[in-house]
PDB file of N, CA and C in Angstrom:
ATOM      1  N   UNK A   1      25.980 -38.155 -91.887  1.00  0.00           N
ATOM      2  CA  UNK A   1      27.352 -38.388 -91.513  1.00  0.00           C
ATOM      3  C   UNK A   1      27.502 -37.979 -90.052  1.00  0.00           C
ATOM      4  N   UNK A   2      27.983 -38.592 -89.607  1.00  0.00           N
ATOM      5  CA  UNK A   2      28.412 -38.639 -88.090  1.00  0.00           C
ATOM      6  C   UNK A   2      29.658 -38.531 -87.460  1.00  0.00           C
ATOM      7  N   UNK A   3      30.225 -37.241 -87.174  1.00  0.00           N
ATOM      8  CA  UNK A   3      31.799 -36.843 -86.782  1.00  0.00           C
ATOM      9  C   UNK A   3      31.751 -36.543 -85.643  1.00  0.00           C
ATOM     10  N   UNK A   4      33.266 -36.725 -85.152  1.00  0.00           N
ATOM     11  CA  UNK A   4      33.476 -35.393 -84.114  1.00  0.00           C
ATOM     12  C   UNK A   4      34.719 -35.084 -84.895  1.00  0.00           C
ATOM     13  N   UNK A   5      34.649 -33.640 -84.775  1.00  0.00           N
ATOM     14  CA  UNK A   5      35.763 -32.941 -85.133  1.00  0.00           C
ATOM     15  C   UNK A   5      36.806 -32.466 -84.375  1.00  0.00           C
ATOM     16  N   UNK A   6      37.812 -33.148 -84.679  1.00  0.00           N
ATOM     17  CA  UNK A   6      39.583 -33.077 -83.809  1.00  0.00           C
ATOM     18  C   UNK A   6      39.801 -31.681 -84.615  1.00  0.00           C
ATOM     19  N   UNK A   7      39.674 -30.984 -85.384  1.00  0.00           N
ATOM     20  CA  UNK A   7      40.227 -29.616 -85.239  1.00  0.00           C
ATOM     21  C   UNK A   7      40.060 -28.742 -86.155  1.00  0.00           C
ATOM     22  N   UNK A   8      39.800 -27.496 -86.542  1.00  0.00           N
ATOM     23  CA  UNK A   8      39.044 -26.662 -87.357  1.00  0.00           C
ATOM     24  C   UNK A   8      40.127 -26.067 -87.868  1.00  0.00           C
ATOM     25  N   UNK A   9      41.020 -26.551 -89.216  1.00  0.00           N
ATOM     26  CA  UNK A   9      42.012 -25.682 -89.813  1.00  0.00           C
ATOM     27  C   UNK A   9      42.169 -24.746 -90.160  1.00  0.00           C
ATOM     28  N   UNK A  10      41.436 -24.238 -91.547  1.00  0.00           N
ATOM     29  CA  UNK A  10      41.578 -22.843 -92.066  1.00  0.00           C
ATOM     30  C   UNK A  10      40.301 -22.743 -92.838  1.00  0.00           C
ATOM     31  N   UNK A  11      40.078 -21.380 -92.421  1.00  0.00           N
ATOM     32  CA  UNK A  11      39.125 -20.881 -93.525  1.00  0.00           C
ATOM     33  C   UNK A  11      39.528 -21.314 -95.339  1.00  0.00           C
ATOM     34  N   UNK A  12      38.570 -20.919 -95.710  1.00  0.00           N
ATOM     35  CA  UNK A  12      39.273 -21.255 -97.587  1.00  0.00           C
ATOM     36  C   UNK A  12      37.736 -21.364 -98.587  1.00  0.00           C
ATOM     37  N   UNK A  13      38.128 -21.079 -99.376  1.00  0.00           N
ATOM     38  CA  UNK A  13      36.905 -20.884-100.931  1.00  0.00           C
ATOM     39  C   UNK A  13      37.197 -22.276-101.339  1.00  0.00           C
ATOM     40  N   UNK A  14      36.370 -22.987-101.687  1.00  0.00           N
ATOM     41  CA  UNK A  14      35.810 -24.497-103.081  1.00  0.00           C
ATOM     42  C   UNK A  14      35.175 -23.830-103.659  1.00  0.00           C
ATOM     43  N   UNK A  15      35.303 -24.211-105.091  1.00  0.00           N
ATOM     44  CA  UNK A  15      34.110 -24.181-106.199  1.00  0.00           C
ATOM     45  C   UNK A  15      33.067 -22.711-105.512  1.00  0.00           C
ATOM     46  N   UNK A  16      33.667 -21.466-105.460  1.00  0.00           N
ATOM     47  CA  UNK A  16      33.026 -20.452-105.292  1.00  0.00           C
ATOM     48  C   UNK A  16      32.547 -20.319-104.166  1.00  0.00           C
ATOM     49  N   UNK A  17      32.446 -21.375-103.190  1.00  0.00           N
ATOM     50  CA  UNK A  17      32.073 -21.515-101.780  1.00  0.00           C
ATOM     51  C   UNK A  17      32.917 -21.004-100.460  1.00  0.00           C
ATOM     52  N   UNK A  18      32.445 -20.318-100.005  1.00  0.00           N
ATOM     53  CA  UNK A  18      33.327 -20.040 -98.762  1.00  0.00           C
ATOM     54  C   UNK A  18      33.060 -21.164 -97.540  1.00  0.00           C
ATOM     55  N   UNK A  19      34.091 -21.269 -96.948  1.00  0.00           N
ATOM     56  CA  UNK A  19      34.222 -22.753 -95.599  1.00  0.00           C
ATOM     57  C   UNK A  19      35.263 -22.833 -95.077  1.00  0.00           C
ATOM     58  N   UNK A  20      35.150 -24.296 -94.163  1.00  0.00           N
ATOM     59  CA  UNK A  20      36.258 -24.601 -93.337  1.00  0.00           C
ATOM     60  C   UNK A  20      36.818 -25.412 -93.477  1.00  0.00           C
ATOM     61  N   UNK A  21      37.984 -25.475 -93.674  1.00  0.00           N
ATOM     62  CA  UNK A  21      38.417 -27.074 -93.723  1.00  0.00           C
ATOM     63  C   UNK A  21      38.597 -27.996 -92.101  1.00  0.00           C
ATOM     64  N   UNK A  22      38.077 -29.095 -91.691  1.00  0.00           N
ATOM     65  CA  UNK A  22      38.125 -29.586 -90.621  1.00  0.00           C
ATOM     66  C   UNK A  22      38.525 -30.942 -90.818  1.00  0.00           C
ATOM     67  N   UNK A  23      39.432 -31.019 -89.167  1.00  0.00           N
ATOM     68  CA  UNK A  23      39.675 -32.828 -89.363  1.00  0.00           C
ATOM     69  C   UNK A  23      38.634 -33.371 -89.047  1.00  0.00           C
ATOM     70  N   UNK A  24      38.567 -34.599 -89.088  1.00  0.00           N
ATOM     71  CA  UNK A  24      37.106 -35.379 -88.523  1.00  0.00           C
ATOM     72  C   UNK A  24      37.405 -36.845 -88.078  1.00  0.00           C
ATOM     73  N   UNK A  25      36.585 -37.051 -86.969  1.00  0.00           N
ATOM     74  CA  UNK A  25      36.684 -38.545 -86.583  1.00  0.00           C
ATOM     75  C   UNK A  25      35.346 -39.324 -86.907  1.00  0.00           C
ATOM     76  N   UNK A  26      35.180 -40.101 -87.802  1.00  0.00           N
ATOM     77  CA  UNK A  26      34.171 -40.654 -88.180  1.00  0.00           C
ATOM     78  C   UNK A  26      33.217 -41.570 -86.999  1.00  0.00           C
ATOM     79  N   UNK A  27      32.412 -41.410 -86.691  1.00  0.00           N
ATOM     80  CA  UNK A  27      31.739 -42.238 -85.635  1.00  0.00           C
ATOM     81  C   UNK A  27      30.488 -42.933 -85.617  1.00  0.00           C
ATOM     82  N   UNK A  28      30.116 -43.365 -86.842  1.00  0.00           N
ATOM     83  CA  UNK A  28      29.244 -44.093 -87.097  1.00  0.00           C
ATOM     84  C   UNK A  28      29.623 -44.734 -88.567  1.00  0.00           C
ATOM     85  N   UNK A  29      29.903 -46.011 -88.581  1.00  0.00           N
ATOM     86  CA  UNK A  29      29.752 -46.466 -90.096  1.00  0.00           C
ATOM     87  C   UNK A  29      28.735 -46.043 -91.447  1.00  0.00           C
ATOM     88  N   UNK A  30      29.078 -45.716 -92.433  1.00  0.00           N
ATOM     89  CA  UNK A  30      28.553 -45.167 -93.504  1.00  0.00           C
ATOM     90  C   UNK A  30      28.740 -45.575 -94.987  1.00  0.00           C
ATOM     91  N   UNK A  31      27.767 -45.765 -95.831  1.00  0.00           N
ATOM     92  CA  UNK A  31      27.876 -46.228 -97.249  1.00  0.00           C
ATOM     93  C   UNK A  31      28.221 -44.531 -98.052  1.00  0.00           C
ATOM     94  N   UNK A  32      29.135 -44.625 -98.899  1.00  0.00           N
ATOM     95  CA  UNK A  32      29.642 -43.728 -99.690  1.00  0.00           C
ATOM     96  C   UNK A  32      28.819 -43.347-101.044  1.00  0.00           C
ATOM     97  N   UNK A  33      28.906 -42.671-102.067  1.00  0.00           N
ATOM     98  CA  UNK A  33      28.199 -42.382-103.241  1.00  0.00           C
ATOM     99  C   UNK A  33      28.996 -43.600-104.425  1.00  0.00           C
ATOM    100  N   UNK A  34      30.068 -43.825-104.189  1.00  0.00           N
ATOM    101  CA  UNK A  34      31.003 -44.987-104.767  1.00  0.00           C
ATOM    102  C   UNK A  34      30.340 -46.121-104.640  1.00  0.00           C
ATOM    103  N   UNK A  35      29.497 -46.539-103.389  1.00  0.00           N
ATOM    104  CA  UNK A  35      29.203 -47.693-102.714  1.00  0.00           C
ATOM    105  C   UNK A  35      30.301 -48.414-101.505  1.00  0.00           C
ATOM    106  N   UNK A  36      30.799 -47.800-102.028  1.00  0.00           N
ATOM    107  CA  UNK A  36      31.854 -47.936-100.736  1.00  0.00           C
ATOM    108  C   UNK A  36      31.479 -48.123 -99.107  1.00  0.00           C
ATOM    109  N   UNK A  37      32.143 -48.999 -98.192  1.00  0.00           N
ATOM    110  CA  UNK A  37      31.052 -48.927 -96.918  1.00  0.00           C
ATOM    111  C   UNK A  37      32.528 -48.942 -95.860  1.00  0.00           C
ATOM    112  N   UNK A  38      32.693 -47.590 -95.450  1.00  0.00           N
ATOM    113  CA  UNK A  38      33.236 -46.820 -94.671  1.00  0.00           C
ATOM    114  C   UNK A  38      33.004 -47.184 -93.101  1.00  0.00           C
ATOM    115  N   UNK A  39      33.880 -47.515 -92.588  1.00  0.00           N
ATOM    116  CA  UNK A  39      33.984 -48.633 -91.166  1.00  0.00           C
ATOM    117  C   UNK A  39      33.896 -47.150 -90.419  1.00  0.00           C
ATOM    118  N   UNK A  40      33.707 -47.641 -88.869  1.00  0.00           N
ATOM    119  CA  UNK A  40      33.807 -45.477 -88.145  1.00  0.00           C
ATOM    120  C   UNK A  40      35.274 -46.126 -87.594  1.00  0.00           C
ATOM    121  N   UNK A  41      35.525 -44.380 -87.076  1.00  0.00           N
ATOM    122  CA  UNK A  41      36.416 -44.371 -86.172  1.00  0.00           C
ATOM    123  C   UNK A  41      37.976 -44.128 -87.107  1.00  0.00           C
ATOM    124  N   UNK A  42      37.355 -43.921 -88.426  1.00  0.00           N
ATOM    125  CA  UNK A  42      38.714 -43.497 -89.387  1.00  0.00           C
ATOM    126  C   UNK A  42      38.463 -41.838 -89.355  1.00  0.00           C
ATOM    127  N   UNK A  43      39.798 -41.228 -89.592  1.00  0.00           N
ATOM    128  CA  UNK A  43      40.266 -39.649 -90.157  1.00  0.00           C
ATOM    129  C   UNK A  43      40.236 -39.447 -91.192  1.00  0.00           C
ATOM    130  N   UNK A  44      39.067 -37.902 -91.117  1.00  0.00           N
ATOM    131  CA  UNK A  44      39.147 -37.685 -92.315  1.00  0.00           C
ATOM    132  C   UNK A  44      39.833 -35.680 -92.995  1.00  0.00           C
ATOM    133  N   UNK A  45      39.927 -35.301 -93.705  1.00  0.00           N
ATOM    134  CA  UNK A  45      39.862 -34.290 -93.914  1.00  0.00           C
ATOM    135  C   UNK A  45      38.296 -33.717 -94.947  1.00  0.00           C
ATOM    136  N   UNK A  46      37.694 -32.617 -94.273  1.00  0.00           N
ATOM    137  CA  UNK A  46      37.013 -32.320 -95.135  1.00  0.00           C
ATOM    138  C   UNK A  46      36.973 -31.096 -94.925  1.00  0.00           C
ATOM    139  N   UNK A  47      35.781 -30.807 -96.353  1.00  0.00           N
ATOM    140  CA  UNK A  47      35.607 -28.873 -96.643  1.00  0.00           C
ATOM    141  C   UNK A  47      34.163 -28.842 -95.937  1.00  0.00           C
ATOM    142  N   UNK A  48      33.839 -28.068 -95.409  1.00  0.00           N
ATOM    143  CA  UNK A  48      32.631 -27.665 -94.594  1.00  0.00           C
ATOM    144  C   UNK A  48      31.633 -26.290 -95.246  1.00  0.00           C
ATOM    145  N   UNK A  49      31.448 -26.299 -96.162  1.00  0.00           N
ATOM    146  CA  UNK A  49      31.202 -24.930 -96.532  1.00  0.00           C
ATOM    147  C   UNK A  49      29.937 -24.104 -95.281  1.00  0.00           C
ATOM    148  N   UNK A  50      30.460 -22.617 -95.549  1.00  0.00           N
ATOM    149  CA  UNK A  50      29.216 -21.853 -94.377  1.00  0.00           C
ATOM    150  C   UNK A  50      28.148 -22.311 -94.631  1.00  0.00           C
ATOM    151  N   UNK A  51      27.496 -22.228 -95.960  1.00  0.00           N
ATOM    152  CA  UNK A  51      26.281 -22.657 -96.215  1.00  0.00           C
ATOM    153  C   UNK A  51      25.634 -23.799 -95.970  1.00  0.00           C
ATOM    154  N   UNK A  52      25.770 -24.472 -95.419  1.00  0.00           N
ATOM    155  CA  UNK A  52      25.888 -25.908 -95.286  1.00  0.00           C
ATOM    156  C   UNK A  52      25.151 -25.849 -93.637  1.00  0.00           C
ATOM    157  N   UNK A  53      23.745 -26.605 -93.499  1.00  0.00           N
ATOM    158  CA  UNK A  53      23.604 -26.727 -92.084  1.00  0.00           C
ATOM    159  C   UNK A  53      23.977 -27.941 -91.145  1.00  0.00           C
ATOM    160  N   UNK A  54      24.549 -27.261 -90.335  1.00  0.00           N
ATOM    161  CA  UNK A  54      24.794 -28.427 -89.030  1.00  0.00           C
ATOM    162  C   UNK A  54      23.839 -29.013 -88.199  1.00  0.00           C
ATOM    163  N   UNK A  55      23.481 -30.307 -87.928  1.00  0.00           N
ATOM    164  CA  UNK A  55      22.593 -30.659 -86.922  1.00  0.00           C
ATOM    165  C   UNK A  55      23.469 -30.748 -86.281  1.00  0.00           C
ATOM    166  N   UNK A  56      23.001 -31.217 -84.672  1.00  0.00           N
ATOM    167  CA  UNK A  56      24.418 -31.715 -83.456  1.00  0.00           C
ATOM    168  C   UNK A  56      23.063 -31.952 -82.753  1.00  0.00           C
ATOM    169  N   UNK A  57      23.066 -33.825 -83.015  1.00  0.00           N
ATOM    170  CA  UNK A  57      22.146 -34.429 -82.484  1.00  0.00           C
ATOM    171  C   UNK A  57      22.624 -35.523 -81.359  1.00  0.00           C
ATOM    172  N   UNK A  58      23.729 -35.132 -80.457  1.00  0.00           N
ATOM    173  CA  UNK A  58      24.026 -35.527 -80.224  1.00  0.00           C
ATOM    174  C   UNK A  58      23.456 -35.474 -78.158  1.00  0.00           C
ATOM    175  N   UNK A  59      22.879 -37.019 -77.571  1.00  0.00           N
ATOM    176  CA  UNK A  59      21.989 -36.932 -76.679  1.00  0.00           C
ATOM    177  C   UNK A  59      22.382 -36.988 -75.296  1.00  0.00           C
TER     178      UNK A  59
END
């Protein structure tokens, strides 16, 4: 998945997980687990948990 993130809301627990919730700007088109095929450049909200590693492959 390929974002940039417009803004880092609040800390917060999921499913026993500690994270972040962040906005996101989608920037590369992507197929979903639905099958769904996700155009870029849409907003999203998501949970980020700490555990979770970040690449930032960006050149």
């Amino acid at each position: 998945m390929q974002v940039t993130v417009l803004e880092i809301l609040k800390d917060d627990v999921q499913d026993n997980e500690s994270g972040k919730w962040l906005y996101v700007l989608l920037t590369a088109p992507m197929w979903v687990d639905s099958g769904e095929w996700i155009e870029k450049y849409q907003k999203f909200l998501i949970f980020l948990p700490d555990a979770m590693p970040v690449f930032d492959f960006e050149g």
